[in-house]
Structures are given as structure tokens and as C-alpha cells.
N, C-alpha and C. Protein backbone atom coordinates (compact mmCIF):
# COMPACT_ATOMS: atom_id res chain seq x y z
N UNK A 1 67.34 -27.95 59.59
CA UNK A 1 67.43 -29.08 60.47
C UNK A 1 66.03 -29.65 60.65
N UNK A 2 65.83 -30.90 60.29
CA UNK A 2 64.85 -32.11 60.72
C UNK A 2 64.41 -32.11 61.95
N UNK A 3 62.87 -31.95 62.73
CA UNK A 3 62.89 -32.35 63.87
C UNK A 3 63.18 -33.11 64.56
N UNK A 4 63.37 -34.64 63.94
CA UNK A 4 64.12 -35.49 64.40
C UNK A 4 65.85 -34.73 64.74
N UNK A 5 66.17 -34.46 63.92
CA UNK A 5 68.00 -34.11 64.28
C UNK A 5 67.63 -33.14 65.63
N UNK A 6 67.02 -32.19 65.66
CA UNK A 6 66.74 -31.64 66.09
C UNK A 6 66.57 -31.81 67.68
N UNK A 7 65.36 -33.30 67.72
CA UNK A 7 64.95 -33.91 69.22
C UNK A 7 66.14 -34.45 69.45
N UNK A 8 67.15 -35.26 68.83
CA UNK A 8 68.59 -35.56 68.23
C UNK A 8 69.48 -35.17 69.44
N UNK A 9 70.02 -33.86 69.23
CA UNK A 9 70.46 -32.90 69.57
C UNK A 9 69.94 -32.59 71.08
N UNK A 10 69.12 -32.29 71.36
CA UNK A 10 68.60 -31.75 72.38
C UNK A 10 68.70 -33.37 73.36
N UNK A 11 68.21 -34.51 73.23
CA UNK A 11 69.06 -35.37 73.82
C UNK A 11 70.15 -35.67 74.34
N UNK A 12 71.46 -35.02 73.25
CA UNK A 12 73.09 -34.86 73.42
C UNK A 12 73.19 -33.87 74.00
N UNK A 13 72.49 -32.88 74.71
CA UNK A 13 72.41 -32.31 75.01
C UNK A 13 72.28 -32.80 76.74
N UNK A 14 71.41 -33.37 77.08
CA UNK A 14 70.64 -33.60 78.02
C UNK A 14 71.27 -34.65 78.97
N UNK A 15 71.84 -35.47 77.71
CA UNK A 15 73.25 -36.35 77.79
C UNK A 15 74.40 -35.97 78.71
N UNK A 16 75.06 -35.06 77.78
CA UNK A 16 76.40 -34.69 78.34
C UNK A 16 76.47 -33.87 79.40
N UNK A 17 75.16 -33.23 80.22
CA UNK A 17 75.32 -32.13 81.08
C UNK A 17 74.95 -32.95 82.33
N UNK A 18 74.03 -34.45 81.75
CA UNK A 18 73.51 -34.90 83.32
C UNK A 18 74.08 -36.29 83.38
N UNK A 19 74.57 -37.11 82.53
CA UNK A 19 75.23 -38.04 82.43
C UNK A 19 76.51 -38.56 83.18
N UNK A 20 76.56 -38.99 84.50
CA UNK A 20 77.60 -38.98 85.36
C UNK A 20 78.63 -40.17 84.05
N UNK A 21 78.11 -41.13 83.67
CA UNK A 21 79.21 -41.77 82.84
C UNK A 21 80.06 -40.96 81.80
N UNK A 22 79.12 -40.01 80.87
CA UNK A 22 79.98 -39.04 80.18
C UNK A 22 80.70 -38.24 80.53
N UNK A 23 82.18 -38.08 80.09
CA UNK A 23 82.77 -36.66 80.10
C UNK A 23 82.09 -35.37 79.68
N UNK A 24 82.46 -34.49 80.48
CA UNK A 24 81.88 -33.04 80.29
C UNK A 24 82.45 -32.40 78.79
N UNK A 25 81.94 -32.37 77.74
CA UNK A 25 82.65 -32.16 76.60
C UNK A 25 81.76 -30.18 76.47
N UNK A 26 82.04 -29.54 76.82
CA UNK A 26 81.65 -27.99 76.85
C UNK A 26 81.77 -27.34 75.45
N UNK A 27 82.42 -27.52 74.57
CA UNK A 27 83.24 -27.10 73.64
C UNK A 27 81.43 -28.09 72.89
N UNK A 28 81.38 -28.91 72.82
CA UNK A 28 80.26 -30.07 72.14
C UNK A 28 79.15 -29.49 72.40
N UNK A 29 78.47 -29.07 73.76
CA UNK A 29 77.31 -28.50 74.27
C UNK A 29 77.28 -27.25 73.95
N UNK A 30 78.36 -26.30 73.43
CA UNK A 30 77.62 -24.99 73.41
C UNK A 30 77.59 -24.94 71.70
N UNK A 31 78.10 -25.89 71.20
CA UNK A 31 77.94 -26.09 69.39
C UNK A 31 76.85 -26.32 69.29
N UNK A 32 76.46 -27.52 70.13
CA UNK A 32 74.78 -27.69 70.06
C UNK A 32 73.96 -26.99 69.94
N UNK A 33 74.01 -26.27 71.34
CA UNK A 33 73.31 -25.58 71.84
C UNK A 33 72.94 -24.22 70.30
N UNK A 34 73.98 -23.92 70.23
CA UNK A 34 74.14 -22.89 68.85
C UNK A 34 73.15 -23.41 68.04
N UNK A 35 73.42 -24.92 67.60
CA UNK A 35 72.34 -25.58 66.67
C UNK A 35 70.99 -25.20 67.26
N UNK A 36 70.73 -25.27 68.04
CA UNK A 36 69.40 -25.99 68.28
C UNK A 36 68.54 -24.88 68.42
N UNK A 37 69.28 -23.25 69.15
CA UNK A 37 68.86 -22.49 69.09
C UNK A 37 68.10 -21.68 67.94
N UNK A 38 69.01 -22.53 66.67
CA UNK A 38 68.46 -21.69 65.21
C UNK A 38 67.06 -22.17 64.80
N UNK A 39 66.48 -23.41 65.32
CA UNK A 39 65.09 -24.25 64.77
C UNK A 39 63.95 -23.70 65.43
N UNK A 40 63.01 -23.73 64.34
CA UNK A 40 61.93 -23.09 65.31
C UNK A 40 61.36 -23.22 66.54
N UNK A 41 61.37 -24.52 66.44
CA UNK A 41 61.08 -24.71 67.51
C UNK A 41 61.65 -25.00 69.10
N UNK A 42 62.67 -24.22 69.07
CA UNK A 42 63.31 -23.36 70.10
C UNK A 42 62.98 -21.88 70.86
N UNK A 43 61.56 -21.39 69.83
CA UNK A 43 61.24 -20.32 70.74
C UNK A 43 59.91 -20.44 70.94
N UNK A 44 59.10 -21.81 70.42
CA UNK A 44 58.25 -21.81 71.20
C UNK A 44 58.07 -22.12 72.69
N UNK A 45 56.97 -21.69 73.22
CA UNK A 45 56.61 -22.49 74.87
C UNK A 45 55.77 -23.22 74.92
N UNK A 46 55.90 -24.37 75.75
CA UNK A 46 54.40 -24.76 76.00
C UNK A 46 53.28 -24.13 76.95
N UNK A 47 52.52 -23.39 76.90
CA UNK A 47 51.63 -22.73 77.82
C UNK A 47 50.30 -23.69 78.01
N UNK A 48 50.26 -24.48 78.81
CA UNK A 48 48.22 -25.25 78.73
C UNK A 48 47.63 -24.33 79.70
């Protein structure tokens, strides 16, 4: 996965959980979530 798909994702993400216009699609967010978890850059942190 592309960082773009990636930032992508994590948007639809960010979307469907805080988005009072969207339906709660759960079944959509934890597919994601699955995705997004596999890219690397999901276990970095930011520490400054």
C-alpha cells in the first residue's frame, strides 16, 4: 500500500467514526483498520 492510499484510508477512517452525516458502517472501519495496521507506518510514533 501507497502512502497516499494509505493517508486515504486513515481519513475513511476518521470519516466514518466522527462524521455525524455518515452512517456508522463498523463492518468498513474494522477492514480498514486491518489495512492500515499492516503499513509501516502504523507503528511508528511521533516523539519531538
Amino acid at each position: 500500500m501507497r502512502d497516499v492510499d494509505y493517508l486515504r484510508k486513515i481519513d475513511e477512517i476518521e470519516r466514518l467514526l466522527n462524521d455525524p452525516t455518515h452512517r456508522m458502517e463498523p463492518d468498513r472501519v474494522w477492514s480498514l483498520l486491518a489495512e492500515v495496521a499492516r503499513h509501516p507506518a502504523a507503528g511508528e510514533t511521533s516523539e519531538g
